[in-house]
C-alpha atoms as a PDB file:
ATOM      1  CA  UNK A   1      81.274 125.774  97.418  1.00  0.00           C
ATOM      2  CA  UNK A   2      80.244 122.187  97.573  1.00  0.00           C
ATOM      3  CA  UNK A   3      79.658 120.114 100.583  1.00  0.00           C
ATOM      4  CA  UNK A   4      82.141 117.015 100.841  1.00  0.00           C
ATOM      5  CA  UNK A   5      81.100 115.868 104.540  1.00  0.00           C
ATOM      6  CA  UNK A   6      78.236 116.314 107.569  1.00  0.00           C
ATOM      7  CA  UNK A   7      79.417 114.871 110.934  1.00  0.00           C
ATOM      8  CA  UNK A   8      77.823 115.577 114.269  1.00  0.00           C
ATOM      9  CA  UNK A   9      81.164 116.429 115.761  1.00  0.00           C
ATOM     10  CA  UNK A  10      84.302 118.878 114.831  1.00  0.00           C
ATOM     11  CA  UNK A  11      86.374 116.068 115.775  1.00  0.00           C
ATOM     12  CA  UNK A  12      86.221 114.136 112.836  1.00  0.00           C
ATOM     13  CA  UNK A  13      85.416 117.253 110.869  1.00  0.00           C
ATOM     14  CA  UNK A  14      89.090 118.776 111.569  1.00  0.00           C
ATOM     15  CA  UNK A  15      90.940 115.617 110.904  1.00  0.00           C
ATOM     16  CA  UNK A  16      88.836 115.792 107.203  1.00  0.00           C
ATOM     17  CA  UNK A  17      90.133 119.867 107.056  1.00  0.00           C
ATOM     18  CA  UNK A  18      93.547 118.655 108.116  1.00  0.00           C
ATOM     19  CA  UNK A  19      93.633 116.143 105.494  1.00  0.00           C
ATOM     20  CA  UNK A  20      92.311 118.175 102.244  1.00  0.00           C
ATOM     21  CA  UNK A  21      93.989 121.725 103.267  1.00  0.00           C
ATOM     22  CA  UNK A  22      97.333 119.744 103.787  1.00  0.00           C
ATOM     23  CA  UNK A  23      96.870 118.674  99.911  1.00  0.00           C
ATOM     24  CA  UNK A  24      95.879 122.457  99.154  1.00  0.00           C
ATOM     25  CA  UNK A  25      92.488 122.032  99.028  1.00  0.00           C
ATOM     26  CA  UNK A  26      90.705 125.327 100.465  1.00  0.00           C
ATOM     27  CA  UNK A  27      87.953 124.397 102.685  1.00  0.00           C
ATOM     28  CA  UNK A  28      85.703 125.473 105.657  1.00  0.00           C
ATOM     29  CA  UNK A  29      83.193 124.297 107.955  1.00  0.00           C
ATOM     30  CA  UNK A  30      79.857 125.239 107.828  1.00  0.00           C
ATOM     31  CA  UNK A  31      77.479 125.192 110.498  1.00  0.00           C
ATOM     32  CA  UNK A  32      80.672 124.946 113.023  1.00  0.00           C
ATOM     33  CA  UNK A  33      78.682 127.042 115.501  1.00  0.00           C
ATOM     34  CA  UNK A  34      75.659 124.588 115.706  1.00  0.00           C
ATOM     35  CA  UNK A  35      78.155 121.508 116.565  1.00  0.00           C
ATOM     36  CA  UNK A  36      77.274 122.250 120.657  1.00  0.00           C
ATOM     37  CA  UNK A  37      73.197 122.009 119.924  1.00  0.00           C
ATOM     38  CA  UNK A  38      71.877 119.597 122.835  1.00  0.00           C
ATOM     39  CA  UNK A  39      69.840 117.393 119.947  1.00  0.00           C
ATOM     40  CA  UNK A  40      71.538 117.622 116.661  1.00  0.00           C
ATOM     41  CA  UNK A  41      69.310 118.079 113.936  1.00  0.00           C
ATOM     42  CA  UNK A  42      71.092 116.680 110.938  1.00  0.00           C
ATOM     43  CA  UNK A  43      70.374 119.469 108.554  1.00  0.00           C
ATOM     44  CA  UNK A  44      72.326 121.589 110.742  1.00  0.00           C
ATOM     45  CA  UNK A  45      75.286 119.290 111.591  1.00  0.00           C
ATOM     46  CA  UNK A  46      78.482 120.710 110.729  1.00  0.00           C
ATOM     47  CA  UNK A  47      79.635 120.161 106.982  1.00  0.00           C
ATOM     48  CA  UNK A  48      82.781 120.117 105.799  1.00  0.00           C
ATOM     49  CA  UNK A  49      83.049 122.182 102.300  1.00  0.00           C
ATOM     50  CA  UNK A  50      85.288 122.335  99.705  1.00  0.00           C
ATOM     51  CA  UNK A  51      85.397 126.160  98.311  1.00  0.00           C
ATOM     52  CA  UNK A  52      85.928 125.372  94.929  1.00  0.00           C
ATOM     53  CA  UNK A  53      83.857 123.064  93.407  1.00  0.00           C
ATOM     54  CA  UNK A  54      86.618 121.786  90.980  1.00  0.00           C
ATOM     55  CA  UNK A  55      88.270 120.669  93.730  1.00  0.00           C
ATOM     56  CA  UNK A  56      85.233 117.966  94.731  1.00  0.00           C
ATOM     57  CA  UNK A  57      86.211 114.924  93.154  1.00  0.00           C
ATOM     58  CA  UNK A  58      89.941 115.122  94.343  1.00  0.00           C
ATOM     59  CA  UNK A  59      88.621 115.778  97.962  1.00  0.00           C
ATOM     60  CA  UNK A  60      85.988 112.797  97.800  1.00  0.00           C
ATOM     61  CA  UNK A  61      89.700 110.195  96.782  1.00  0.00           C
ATOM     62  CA  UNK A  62      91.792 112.074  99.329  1.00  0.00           C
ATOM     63  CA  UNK A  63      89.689 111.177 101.864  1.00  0.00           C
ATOM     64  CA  UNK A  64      88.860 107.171 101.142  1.00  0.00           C
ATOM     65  CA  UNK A  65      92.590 107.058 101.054  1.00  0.00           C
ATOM     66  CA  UNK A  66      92.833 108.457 104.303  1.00  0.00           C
ATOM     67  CA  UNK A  67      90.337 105.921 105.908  1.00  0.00           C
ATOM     68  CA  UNK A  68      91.675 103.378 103.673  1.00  0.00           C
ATOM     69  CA  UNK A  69      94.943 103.856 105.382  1.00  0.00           C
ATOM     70  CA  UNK A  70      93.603 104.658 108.717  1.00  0.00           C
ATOM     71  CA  UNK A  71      91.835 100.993 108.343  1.00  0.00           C
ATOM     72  CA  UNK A  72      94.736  99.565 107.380  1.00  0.00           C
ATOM     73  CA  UNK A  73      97.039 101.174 109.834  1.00  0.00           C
ATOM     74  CA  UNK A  74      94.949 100.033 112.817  1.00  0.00           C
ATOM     75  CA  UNK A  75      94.774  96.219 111.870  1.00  0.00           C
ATOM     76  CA  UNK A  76      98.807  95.994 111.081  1.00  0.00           C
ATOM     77  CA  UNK A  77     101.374  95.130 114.265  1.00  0.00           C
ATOM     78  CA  UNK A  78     105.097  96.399 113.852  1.00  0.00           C
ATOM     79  CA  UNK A  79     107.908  95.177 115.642  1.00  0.00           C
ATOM     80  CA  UNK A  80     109.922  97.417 117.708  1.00  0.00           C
ATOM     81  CA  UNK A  81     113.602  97.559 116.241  1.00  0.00           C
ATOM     82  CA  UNK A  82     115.236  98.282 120.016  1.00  0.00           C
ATOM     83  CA  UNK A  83     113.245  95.762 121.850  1.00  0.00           C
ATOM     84  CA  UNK A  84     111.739  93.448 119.503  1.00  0.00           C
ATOM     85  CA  UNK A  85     108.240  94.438 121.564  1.00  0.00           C
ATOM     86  CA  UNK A  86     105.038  94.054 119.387  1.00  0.00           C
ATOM     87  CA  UNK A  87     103.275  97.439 118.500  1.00  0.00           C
ATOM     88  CA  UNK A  88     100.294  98.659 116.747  1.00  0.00           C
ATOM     89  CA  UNK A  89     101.268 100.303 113.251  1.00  0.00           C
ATOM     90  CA  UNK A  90      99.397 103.646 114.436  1.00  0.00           C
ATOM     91  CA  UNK A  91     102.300 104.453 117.233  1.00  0.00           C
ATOM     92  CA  UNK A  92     105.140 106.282 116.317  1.00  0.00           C
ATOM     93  CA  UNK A  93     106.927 105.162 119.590  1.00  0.00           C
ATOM     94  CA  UNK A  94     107.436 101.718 121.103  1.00  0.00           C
ATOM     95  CA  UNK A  95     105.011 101.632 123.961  1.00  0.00           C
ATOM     96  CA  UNK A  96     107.586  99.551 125.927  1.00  0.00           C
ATOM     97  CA  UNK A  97     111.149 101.014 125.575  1.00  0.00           C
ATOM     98  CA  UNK A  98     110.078 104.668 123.428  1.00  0.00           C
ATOM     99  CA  UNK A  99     112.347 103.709 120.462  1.00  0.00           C
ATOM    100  CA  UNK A 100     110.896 105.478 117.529  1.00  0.00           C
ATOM    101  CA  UNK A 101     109.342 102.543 114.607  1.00  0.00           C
ATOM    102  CA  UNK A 102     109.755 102.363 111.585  1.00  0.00           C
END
């Protein structure tokens, strides 16, 4: 068990466990429980962990990639192909006529 990530929320934290567990990593949250404390001490925060240690490394590139393209996604525009409307690359729908983008 190695820890990959401490965030003060499970918000981020799931989107992290999302991310590695959809590429087969095994992981869990530790701490999950102390995530509600009124003042977060940050030795308790919640911390994403990989189980197996062997599986570190790939976690640590799996998720730069995902903020990587997270960055990326949320600076780039896309044009709707129905209406020609203007879009940010995040939505999967055109927020003007609910074509689906590209």
């Amino acid at each position: 068990m190695k820890e990959v990530v401490r965030e003060r929320t499970l918000i981020r934290l799931s989107h992290y466990q999302a991310v590695l567990e959809g590429a087969g990593i095994p992981t869990f949250i530790r701490n999950e429980a102390l995530a509600h404390l009124e003042v977060p001490i940050p030795t308790f925060c919640p911390a994403l962990c990989v189980v197996d240690d062997q599986d570190y490394d790939r976690a640590i590139g799996l998720l730069h990639e995902s903020a990587e393209q997270a960055a990326k996604a949320s600076t780039e525009d896309c044009l709707c192909p129905a209406c020609g409307e203007i879009n940010p690359r995040s939505f999967d729908l055109c927020w003007n006529c609910g074509a689906e983008l590209a």
